[in-house]
C-alpha atoms as a PDB file:
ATOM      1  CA  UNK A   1     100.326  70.488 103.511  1.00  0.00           C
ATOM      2  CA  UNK A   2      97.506  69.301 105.504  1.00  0.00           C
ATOM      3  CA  UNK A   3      97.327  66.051 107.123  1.00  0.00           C
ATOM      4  CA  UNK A   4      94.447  64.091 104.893  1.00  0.00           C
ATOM      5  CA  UNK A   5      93.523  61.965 108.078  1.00  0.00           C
ATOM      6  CA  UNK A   6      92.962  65.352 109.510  1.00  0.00           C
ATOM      7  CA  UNK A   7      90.880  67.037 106.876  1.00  0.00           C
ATOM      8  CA  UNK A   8      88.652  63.904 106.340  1.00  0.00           C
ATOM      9  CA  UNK A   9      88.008  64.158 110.379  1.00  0.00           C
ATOM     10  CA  UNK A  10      86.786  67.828 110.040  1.00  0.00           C
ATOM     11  CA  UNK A  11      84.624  67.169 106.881  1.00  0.00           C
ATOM     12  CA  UNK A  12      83.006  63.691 108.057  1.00  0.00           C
ATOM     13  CA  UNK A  13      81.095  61.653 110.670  1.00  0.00           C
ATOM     14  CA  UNK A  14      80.600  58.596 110.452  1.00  0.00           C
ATOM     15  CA  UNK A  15      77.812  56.589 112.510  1.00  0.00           C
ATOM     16  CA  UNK A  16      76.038  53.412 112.382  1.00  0.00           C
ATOM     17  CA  UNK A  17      72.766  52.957 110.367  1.00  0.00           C
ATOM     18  CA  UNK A  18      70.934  52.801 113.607  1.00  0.00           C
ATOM     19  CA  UNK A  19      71.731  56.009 115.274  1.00  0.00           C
ATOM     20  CA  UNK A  20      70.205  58.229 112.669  1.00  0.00           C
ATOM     21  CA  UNK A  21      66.466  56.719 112.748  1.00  0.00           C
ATOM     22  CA  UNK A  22      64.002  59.558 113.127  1.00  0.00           C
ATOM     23  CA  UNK A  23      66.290  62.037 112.935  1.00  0.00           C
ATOM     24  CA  UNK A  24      68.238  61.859 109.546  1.00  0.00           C
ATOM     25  CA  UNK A  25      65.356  64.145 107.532  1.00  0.00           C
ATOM     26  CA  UNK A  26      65.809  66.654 109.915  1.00  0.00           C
ATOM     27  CA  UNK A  27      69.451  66.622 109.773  1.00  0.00           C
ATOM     28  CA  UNK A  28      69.201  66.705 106.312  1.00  0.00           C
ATOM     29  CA  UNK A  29      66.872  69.388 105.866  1.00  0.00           C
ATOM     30  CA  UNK A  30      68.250  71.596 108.628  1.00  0.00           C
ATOM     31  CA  UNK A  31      72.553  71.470 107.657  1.00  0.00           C
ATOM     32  CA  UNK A  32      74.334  71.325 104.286  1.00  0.00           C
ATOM     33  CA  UNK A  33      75.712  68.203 104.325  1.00  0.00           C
ATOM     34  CA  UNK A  34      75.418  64.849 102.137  1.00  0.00           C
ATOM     35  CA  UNK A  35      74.381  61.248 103.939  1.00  0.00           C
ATOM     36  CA  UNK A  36      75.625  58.408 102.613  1.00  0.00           C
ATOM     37  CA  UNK A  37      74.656  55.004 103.468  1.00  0.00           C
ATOM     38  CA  UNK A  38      77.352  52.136 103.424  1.00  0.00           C
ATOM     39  CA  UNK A  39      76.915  48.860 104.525  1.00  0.00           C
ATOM     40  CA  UNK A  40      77.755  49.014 107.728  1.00  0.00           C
ATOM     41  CA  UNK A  41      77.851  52.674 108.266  1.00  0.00           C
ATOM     42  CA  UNK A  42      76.399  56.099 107.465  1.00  0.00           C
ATOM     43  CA  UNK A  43      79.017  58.729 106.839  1.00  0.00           C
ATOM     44  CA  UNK A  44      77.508  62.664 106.652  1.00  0.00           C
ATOM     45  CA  UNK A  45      79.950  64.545 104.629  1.00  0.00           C
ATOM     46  CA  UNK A  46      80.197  68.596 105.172  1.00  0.00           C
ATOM     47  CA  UNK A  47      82.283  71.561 105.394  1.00  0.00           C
ATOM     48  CA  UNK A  48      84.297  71.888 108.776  1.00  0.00           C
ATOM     49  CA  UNK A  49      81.489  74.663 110.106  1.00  0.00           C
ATOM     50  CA  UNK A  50      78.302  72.044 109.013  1.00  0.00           C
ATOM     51  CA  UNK A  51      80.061  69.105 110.432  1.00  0.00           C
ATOM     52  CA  UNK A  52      81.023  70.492 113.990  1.00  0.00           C
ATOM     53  CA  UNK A  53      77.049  72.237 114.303  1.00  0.00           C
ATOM     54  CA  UNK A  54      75.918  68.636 113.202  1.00  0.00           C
ATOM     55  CA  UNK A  55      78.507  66.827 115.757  1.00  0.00           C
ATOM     56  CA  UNK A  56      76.666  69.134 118.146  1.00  0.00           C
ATOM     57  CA  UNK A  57      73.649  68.303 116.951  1.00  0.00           C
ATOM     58  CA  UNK A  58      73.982  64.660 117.288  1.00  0.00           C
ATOM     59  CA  UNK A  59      75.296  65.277 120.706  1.00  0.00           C
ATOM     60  CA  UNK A  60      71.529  66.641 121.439  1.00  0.00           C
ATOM     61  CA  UNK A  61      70.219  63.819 120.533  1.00  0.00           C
ATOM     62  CA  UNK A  62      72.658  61.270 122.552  1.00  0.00           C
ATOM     63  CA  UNK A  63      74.563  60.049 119.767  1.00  0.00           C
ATOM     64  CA  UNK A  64      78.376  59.979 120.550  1.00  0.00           C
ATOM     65  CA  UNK A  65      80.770  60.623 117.814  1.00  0.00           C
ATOM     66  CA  UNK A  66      84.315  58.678 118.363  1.00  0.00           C
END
């Protein structure tokens, strides 16, 4: 059985609020993946494929992902 802590890594991102301003339309319209915003956090939630392409993505646009 697959470590959960694991899994959740591979299937989410999470980033301040901050670090997605003028880009999170485009990242929505251009990957599958579901934004949600938390208090203190956003948290984009995808398959393994959509969340490494938007890791990359982010990357682009100097956003580091711990």
């Amino acid at each position: 059985m697959p470590d959960p802590s694991r899994l959740r890594d591979s299937t989410q991102i999470v980033v301040p609020p901050a670090a997605l301003d003028g880009i999170r339309g485009d990242l929505e319209s251009r990957f599958a993946v579901t934004v949600f915003d938390e208090r203190q956090s956003v948290r984009i939630i995808g398959s393994p494929i959509e969340i490494k392409d938007v890791n990359t993505y982010l990357a682009r646009h100097g956003i580091s992902v711990p």
